[in-house]
C-alpha atoms as a PDB file:
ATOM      1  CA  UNK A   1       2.074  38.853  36.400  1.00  0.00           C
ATOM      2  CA  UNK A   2       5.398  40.191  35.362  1.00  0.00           C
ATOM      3  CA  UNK A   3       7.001  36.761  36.107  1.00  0.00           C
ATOM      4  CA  UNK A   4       4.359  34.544  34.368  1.00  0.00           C
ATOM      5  CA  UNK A   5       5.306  36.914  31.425  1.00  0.00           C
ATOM      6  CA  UNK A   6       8.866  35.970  31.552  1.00  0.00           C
ATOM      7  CA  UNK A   7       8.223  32.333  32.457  1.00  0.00           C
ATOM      8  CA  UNK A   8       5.986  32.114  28.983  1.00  0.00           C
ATOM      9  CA  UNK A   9       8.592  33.820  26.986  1.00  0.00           C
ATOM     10  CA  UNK A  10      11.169  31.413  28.237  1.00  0.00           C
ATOM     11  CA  UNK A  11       9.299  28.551  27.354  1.00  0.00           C
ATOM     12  CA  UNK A  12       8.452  29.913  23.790  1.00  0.00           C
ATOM     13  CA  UNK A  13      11.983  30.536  23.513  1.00  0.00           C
ATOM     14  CA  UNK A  14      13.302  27.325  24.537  1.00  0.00           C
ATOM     15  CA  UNK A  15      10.164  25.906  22.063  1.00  0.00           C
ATOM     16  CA  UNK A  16      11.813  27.410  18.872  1.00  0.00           C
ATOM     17  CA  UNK A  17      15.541  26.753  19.949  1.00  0.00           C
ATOM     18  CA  UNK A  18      14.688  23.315  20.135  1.00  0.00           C
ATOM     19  CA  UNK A  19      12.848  22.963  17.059  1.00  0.00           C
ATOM     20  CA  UNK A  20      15.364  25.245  15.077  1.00  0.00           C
ATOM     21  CA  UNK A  21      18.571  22.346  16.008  1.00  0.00           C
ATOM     22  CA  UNK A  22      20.569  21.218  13.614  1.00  0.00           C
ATOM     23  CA  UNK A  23      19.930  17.777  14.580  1.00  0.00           C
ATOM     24  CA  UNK A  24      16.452  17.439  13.736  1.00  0.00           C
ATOM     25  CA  UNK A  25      14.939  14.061  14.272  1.00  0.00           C
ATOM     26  CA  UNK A  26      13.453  14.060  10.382  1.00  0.00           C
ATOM     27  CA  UNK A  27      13.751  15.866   7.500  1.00  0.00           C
ATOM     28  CA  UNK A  28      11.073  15.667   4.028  1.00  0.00           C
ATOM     29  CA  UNK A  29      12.832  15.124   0.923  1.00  0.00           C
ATOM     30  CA  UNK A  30      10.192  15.240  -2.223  1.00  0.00           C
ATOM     31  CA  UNK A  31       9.860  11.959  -3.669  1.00  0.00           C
ATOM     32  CA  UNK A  32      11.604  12.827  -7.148  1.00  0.00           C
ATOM     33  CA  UNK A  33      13.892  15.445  -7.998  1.00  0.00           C
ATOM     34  CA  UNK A  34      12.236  15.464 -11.395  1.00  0.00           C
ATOM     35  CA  UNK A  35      11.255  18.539 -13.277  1.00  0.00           C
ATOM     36  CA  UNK A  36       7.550  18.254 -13.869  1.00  0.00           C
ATOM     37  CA  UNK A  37       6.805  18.693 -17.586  1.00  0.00           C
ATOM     38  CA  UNK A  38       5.071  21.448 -19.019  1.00  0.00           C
ATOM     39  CA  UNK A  39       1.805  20.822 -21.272  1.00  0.00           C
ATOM     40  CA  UNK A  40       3.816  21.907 -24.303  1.00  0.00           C
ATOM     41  CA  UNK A  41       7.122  20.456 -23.541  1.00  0.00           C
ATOM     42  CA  UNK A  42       5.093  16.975 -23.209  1.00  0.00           C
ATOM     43  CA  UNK A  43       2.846  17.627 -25.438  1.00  0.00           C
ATOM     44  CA  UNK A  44      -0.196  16.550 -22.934  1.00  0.00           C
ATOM     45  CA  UNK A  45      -3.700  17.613 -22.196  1.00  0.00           C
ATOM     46  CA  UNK A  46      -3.089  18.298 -18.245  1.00  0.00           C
ATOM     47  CA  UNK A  47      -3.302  21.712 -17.409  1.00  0.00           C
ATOM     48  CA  UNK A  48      -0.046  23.572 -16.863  1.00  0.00           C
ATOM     49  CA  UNK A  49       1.594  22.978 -13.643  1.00  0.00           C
ATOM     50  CA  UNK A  50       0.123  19.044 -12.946  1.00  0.00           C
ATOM     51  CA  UNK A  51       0.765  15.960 -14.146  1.00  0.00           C
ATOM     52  CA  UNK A  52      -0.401  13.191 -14.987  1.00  0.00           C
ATOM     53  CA  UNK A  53       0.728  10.118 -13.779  1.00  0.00           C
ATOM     54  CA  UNK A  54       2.350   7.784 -16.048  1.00  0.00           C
ATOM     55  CA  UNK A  55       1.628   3.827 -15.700  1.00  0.00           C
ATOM     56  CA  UNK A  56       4.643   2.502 -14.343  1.00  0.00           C
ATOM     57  CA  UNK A  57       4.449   5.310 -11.229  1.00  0.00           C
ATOM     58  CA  UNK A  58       1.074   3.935 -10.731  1.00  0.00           C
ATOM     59  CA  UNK A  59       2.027   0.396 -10.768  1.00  0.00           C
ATOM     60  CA  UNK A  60       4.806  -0.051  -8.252  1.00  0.00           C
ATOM     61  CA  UNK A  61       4.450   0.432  -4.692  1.00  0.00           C
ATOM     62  CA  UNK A  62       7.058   1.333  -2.037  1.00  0.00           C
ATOM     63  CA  UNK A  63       8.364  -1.462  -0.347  1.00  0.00           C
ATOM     64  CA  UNK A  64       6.929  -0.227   3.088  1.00  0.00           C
ATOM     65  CA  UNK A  65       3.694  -0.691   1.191  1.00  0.00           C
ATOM     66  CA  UNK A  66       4.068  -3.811   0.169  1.00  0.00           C
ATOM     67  CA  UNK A  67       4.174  -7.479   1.092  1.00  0.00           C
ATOM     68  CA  UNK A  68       6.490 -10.139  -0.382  1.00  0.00           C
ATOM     69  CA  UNK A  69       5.584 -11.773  -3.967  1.00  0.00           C
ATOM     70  CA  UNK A  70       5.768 -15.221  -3.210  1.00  0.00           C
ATOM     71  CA  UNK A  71       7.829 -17.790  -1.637  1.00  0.00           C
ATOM     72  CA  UNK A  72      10.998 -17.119  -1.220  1.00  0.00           C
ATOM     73  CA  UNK A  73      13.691 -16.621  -4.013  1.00  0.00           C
ATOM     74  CA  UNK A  74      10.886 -15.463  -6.081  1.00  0.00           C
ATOM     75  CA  UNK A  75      11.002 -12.853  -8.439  1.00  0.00           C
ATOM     76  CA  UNK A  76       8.744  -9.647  -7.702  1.00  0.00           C
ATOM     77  CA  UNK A  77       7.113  -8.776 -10.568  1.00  0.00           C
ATOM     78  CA  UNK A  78       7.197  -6.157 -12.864  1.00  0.00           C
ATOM     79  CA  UNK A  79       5.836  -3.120 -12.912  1.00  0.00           C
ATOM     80  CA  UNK A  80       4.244  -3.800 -16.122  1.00  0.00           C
ATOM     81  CA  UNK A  81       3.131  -7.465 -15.438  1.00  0.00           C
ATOM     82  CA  UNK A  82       1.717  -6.147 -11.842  1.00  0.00           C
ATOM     83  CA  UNK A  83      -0.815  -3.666 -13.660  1.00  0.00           C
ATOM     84  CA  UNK A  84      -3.855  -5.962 -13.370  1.00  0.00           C
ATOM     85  CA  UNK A  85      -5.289  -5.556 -10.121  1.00  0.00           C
ATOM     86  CA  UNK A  86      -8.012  -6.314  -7.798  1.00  0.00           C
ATOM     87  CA  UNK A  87      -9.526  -4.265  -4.816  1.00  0.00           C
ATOM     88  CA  UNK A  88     -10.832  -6.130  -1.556  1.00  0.00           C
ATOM     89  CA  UNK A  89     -12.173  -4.098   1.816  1.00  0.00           C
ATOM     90  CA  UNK A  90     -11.939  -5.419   5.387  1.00  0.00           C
ATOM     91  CA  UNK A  91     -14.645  -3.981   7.492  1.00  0.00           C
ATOM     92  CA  UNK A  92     -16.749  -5.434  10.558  1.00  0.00           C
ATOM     93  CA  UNK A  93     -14.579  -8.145  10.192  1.00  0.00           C
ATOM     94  CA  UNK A  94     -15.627  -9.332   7.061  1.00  0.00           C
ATOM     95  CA  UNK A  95     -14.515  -9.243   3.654  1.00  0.00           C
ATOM     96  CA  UNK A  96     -16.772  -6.592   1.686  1.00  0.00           C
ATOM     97  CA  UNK A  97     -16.454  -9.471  -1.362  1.00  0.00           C
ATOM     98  CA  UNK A  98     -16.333 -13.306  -1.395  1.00  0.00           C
ATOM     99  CA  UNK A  99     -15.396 -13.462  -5.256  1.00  0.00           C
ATOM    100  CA  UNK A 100     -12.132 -12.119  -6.767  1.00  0.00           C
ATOM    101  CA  UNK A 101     -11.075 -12.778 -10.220  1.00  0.00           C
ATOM    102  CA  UNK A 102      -7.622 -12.590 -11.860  1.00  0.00           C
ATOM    103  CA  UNK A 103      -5.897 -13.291 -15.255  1.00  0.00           C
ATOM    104  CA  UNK A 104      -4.620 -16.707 -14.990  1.00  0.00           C
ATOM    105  CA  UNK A 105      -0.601 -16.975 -15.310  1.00  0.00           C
ATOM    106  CA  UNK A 106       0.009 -13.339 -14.663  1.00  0.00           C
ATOM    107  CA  UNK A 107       1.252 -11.266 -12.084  1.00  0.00           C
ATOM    108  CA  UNK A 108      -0.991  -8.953 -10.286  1.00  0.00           C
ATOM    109  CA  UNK A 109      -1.691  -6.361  -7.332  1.00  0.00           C
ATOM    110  CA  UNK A 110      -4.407  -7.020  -4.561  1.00  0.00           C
ATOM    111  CA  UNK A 111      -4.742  -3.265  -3.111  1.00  0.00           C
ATOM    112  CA  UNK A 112      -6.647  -4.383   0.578  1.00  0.00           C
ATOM    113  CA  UNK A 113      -8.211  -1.770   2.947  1.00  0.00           C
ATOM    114  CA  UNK A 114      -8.494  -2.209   6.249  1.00  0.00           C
ATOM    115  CA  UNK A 115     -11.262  -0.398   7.550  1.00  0.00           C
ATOM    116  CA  UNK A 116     -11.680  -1.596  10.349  1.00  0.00           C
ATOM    117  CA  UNK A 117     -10.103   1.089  13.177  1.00  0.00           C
ATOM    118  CA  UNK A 118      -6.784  -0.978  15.746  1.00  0.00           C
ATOM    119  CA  UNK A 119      -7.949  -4.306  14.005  1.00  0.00           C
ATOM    120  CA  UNK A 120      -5.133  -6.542  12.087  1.00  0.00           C
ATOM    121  CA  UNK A 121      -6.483  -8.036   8.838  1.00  0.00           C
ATOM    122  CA  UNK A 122      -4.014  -9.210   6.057  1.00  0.00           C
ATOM    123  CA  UNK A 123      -4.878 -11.657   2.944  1.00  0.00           C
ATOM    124  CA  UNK A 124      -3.473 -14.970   2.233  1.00  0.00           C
ATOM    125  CA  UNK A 125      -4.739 -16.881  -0.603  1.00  0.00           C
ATOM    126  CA  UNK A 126      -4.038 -20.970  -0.502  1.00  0.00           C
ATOM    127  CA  UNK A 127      -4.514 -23.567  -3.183  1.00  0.00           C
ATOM    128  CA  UNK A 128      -6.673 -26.119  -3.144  1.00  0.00           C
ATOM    129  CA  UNK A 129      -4.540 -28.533  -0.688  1.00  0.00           C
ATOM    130  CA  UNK A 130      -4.640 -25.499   1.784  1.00  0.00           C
ATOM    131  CA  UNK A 131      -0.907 -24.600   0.869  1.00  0.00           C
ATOM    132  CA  UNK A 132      -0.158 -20.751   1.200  1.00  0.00           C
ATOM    133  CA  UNK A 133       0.764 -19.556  -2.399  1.00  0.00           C
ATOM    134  CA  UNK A 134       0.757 -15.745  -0.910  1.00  0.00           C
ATOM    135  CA  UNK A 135       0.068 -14.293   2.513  1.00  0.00           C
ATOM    136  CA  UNK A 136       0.188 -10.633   2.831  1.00  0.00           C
ATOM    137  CA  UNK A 137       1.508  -8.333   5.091  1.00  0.00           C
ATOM    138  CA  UNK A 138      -0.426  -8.340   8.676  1.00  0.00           C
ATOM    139  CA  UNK A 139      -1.513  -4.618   9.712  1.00  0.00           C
ATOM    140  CA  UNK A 140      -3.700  -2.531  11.699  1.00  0.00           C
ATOM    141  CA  UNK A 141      -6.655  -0.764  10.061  1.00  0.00           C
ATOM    142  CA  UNK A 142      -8.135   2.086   9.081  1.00  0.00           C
ATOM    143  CA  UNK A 143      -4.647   1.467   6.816  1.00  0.00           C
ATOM    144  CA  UNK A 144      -4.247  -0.016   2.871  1.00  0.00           C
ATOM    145  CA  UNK A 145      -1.155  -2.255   1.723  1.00  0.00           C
ATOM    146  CA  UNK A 146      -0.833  -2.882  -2.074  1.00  0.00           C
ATOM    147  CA  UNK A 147       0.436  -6.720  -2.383  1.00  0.00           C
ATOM    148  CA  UNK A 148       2.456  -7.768  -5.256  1.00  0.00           C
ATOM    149  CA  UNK A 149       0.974 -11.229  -6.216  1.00  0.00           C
ATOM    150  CA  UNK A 150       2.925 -13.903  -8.354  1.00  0.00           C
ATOM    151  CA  UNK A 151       1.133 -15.511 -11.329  1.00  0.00           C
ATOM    152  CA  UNK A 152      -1.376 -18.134 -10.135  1.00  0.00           C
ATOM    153  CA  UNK A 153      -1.800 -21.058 -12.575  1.00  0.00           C
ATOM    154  CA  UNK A 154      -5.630 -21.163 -13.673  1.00  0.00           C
ATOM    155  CA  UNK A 155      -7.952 -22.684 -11.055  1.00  0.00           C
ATOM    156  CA  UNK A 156      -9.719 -21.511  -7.941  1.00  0.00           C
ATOM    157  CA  UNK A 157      -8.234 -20.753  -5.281  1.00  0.00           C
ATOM    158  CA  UNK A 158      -8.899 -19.940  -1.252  1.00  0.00           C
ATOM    159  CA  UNK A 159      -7.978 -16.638   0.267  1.00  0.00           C
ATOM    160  CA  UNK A 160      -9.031 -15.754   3.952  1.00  0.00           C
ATOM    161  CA  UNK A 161      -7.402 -13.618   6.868  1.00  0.00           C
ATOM    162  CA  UNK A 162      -4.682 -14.782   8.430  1.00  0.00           C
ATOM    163  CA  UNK A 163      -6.010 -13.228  11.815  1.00  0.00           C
ATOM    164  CA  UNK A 164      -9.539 -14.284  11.157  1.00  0.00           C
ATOM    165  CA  UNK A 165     -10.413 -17.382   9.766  1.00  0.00           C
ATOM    166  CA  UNK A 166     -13.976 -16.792   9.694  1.00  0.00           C
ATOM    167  CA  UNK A 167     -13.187 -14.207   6.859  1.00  0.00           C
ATOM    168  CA  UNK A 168     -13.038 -16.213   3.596  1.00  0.00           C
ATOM    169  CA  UNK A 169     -13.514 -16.142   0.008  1.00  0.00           C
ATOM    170  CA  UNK A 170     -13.335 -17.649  -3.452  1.00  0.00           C
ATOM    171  CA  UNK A 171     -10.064 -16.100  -6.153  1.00  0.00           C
ATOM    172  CA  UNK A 172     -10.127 -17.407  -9.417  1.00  0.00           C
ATOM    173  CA  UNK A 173      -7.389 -17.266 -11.837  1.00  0.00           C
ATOM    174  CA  UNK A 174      -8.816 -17.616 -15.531  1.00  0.00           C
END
């Protein structure tokens, strides 16, 4: 008994030493080393200690969370022009709409969920010769991606999953 004793406090020991290294494999670092504003200093309704978040935070995504903009050499868009945005769901794979709308000639964010558990969905959306105008980021569900789109011209446009082209709909830019 005396030795499983020992043999347990060995391997608790050897536990901590290994997970108190100085060459840890990650580290968190917050994502701004912002002061938060107090209610007074800012002069806002939110309760002391939160905040609210502004626009522009809201707007831009992380690149790991995005997909590319448009063809190539394009411009992302800005944070400002990128605040119009549309939702779509991927689930039994099938899109949960068939309908999008969008402001014609502005930029704008497609947030997609994949809910659909070890299944790759993306979104691509094609003109009306069946060229690709975007095509999204390919990924593995239950997951979201926020996509930066360019500004589509007005008219209606395709967009369907890469992965499955049974999953279709209509996006028009107006």
């Amino acid at each position: 008994m005396r030795s499983i004793r020992l043999l347990v406090a060995g391997l608790t020991i050897a536990a901590v030493a290994a997970c108190t290294t100085s060459t840890a494999g990650w580290t968190y670092a917050p994502a701004s080393a912002s002061p938060i504003p107090s209610a007074e200093a800012s002069g806002s309704a939110a309760p002391s200690g939160s905040v609210a978040p502004s626009a522009a935070a809201s707007a831009t995504a992380s690149p790991a969370s995005s997909a590319s903009a448009g063809p190539a050499g394009s411009a992302a868009p800005s944070a400002s022009a990128a605040a119009a945005g549309v939702e779509l769901s991927a689930q039994n794979i099938a899109f949960d709409k068939t309908t999008l709308s969008v402001p014609a000639g502005a930029a704008f964010q497609l947030v997609f969920h994949n809910n659909d558990a070890g299944i790759p969905h993306n979104v691509e959306i094609k003109d009306g010769s069946g060229a690709d105008v975007f095509k999204g980021e390919i990924f593995s569900g239950v997951d979201s991606r926020t996509y930066d789109v360019s500004s589509l011209p007005a008219g209606t446009y395709k967009f369907a999953c890469s992965v499955h082209p049974n999953m279709v709909g209509e996006l028009t830019a107006q």
